[in-house]
Protein backbone atom coordinates (compact mmCIF):
# COMPACT_ATOMS: atom_id res chain seq x y z
CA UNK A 1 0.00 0.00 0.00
CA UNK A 2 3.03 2.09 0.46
CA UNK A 3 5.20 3.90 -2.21
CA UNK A 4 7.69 1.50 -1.60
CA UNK A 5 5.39 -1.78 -1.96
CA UNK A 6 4.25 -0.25 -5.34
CA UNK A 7 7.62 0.67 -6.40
CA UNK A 8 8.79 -3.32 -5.81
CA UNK A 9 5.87 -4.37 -7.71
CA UNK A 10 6.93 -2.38 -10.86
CA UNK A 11 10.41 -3.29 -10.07
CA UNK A 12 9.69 -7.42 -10.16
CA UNK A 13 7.48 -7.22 -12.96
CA UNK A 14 10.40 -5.95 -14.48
CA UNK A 15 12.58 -7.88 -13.79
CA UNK A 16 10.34 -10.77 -14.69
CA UNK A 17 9.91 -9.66 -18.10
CA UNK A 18 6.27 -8.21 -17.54
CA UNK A 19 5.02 -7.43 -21.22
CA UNK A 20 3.37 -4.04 -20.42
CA UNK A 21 4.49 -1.17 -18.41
CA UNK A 22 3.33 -0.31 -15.57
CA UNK A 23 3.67 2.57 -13.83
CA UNK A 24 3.41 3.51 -10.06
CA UNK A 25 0.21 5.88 -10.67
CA UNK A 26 -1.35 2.47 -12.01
CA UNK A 27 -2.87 1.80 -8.86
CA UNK A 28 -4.02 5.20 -7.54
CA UNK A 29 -7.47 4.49 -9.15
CA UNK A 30 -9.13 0.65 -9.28
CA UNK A 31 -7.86 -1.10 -12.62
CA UNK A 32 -8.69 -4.57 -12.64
CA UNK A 33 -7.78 -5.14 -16.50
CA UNK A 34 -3.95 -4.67 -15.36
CA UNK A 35 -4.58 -6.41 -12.24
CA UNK A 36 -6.01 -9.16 -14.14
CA UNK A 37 -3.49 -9.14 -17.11
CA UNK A 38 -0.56 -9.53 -14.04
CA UNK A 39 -2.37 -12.44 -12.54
CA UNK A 40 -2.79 -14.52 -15.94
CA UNK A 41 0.32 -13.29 -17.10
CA UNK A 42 2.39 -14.97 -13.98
CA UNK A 43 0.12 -17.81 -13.96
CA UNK A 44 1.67 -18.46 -17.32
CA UNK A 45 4.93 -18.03 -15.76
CA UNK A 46 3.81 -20.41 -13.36
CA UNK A 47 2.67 -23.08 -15.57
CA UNK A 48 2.44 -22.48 -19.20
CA UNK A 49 -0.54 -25.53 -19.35
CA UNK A 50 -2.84 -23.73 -16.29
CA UNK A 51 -6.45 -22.96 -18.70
CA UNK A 52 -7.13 -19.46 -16.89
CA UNK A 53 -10.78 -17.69 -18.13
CA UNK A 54 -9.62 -14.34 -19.69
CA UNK A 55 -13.30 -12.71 -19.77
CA UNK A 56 -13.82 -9.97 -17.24
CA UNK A 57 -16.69 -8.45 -18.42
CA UNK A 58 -19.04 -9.40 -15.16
CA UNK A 59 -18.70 -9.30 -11.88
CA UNK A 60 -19.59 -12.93 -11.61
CA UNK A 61 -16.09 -13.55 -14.13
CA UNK A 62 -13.43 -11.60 -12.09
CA UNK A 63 -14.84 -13.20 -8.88
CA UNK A 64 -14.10 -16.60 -10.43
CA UNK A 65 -10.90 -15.43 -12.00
CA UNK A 66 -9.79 -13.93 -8.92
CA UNK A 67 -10.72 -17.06 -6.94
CA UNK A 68 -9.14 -19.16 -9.60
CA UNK A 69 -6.17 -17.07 -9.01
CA UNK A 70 -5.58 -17.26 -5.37
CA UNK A 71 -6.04 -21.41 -5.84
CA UNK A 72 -3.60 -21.54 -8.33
CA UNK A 73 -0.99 -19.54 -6.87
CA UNK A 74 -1.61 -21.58 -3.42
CA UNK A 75 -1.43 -24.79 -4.83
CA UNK A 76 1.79 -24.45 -7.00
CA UNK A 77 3.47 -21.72 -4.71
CA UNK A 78 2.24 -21.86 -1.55
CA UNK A 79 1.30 -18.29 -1.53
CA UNK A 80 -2.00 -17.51 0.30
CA UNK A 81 -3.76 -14.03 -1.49
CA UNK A 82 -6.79 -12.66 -0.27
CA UNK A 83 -9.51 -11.96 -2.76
CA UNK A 84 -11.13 -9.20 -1.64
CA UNK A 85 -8.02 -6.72 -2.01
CA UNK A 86 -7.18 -8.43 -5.30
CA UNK A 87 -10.56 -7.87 -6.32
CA UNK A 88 -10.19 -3.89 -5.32
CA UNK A 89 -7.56 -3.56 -7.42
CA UNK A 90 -6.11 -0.62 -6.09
CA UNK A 91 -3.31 -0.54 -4.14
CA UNK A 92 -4.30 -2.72 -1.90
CA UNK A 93 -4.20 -5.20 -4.58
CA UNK A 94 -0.35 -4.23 -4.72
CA UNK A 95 0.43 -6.24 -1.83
CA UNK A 96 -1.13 -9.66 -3.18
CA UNK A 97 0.69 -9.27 -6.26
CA UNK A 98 4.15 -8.38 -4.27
CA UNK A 99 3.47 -11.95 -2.91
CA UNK A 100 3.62 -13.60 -5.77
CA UNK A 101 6.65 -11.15 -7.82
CA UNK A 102 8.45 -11.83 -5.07
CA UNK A 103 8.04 -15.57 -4.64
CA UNK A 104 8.92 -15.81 -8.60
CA UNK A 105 11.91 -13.25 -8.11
CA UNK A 106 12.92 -15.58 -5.80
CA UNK A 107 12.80 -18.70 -7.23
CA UNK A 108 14.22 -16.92 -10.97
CA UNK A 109 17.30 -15.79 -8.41
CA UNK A 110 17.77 -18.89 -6.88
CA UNK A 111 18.04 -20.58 -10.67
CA UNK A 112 20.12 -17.76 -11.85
CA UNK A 113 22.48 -18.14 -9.03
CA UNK A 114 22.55 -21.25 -7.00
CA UNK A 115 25.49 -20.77 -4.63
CA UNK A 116 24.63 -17.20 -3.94
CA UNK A 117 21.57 -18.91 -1.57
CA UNK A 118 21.47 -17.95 2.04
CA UNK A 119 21.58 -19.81 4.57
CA UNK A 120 17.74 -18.91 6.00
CA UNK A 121 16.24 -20.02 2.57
CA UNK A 122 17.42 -23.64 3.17
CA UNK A 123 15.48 -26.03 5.25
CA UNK A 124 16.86 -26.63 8.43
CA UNK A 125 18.23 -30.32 8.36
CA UNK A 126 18.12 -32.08 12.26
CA UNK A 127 19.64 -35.62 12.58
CA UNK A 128 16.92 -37.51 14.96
CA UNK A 129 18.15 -40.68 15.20
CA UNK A 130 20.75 -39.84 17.74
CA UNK A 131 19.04 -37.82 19.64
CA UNK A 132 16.07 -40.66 21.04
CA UNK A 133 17.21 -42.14 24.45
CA UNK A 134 16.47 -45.52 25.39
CA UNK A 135 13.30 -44.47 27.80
CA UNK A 136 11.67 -42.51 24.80
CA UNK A 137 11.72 -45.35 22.76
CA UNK A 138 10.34 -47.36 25.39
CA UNK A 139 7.21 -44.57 25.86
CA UNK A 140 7.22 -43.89 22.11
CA UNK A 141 6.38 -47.85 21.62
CA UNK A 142 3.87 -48.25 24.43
CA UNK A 143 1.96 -44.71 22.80
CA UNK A 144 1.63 -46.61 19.45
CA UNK A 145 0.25 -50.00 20.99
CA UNK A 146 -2.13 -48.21 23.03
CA UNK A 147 -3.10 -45.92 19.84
CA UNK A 148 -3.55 -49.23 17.92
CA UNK A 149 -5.00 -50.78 20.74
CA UNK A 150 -7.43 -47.77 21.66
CA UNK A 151 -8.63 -48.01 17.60
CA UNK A 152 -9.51 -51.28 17.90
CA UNK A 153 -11.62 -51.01 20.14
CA UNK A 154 -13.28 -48.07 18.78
CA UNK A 155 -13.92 -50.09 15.69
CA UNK A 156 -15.50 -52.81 16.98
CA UNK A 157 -17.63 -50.47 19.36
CA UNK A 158 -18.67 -48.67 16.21
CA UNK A 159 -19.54 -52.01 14.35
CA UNK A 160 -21.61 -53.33 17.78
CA UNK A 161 -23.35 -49.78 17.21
CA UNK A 162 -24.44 -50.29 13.62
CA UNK A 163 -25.17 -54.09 14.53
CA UNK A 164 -27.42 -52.87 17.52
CA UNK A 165 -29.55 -50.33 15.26
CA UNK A 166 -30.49 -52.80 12.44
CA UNK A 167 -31.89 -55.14 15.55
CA UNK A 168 -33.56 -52.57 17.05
CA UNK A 169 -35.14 -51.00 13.79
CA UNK A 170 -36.05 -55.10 12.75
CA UNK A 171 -37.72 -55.22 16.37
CA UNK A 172 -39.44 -52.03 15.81
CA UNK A 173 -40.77 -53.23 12.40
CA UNK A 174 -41.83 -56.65 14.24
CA UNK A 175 -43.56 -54.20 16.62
CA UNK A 176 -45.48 -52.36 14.05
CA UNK A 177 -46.67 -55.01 12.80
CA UNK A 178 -48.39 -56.55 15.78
């Protein structure tokens, strides 16, 4: 929402290889058609195969293609948008679509330069195996026999249940017709 998130925006699509230009007064003033053209055009980026609707000519279609949007970029990227300030397309919108420039930046950075990673961006690898003591094991075994133990017994309480209601729904049908 700031001058600065704006600026990044412009700056990433950039950088990306954004067809159009876009400039920072874009998003003074509500303009879904270049809010719309940024979110098909990085879905492409995404994946070239994703069928996205292009019309926008009802309300009904840019909630769809904004909802389509926001599943698509969560699924493949892990990036969770939220719909109503994408669907203001103002700069509120800018925000959303900074998630996603700078999860591509990112990932185009990483491929560009793999040794230049930092450390925070990797996983954090722990070694577990030497770190269980005897006595955990021991607890961590007698958890997962109860566990089993504990579903077994659900189960066949659950089967005695459905067993019990087609005798009493027979006896109640004897009943009835007595």
């Amino acid at each position: 929402m700031s001058f600065r998130e704006i600026r990044n925006l412009v700056e990433h699509l950039r950088l990306l290889g954004f067809s159009r230009l876009v400039s920072l007064e874009n998003f003074s003033s509500p303009n879904f058609q270049l809010v719309s053209e940024i979110l098909t055009w990085t879905m492409m980026t995404v994946d070239s195969d994703y069928d996205l609707p292009t019309n926008i000519d009802s309300e009904q279609d840019r909630v769809i293609m904004v909802r389509l949007a926001a599943i698509f970029f969560y699924q493949k990227l892990g990036v969770r948008l939220n719909t109503v300030k994408l669907y203001g397309a103002d700069k509120l919108a800018v925000q959303e679509l900074l998630k996603i420039t700078k999860s591509l930046c990112e990932a185009t950075q990483l491929a560009v330069y793999p040794a230049v990673v930092s450390e925070e961006a990797l996983p954090v690898q722990t070694d577990f195996s030497a770190a269980v003591s005897v006595k955990e094991l021991r607890e961590v075994r007698q958890l997962a026999s109860n566990i089993v133990m504990d579903a077994a017994s659900l189960s066949s309480i659950l089967q005695r249940e459905v067993d019990d209601k087609v005798v009493v729904s027979k006896r109640l049908v004897m009943v009835e017709l007595i």
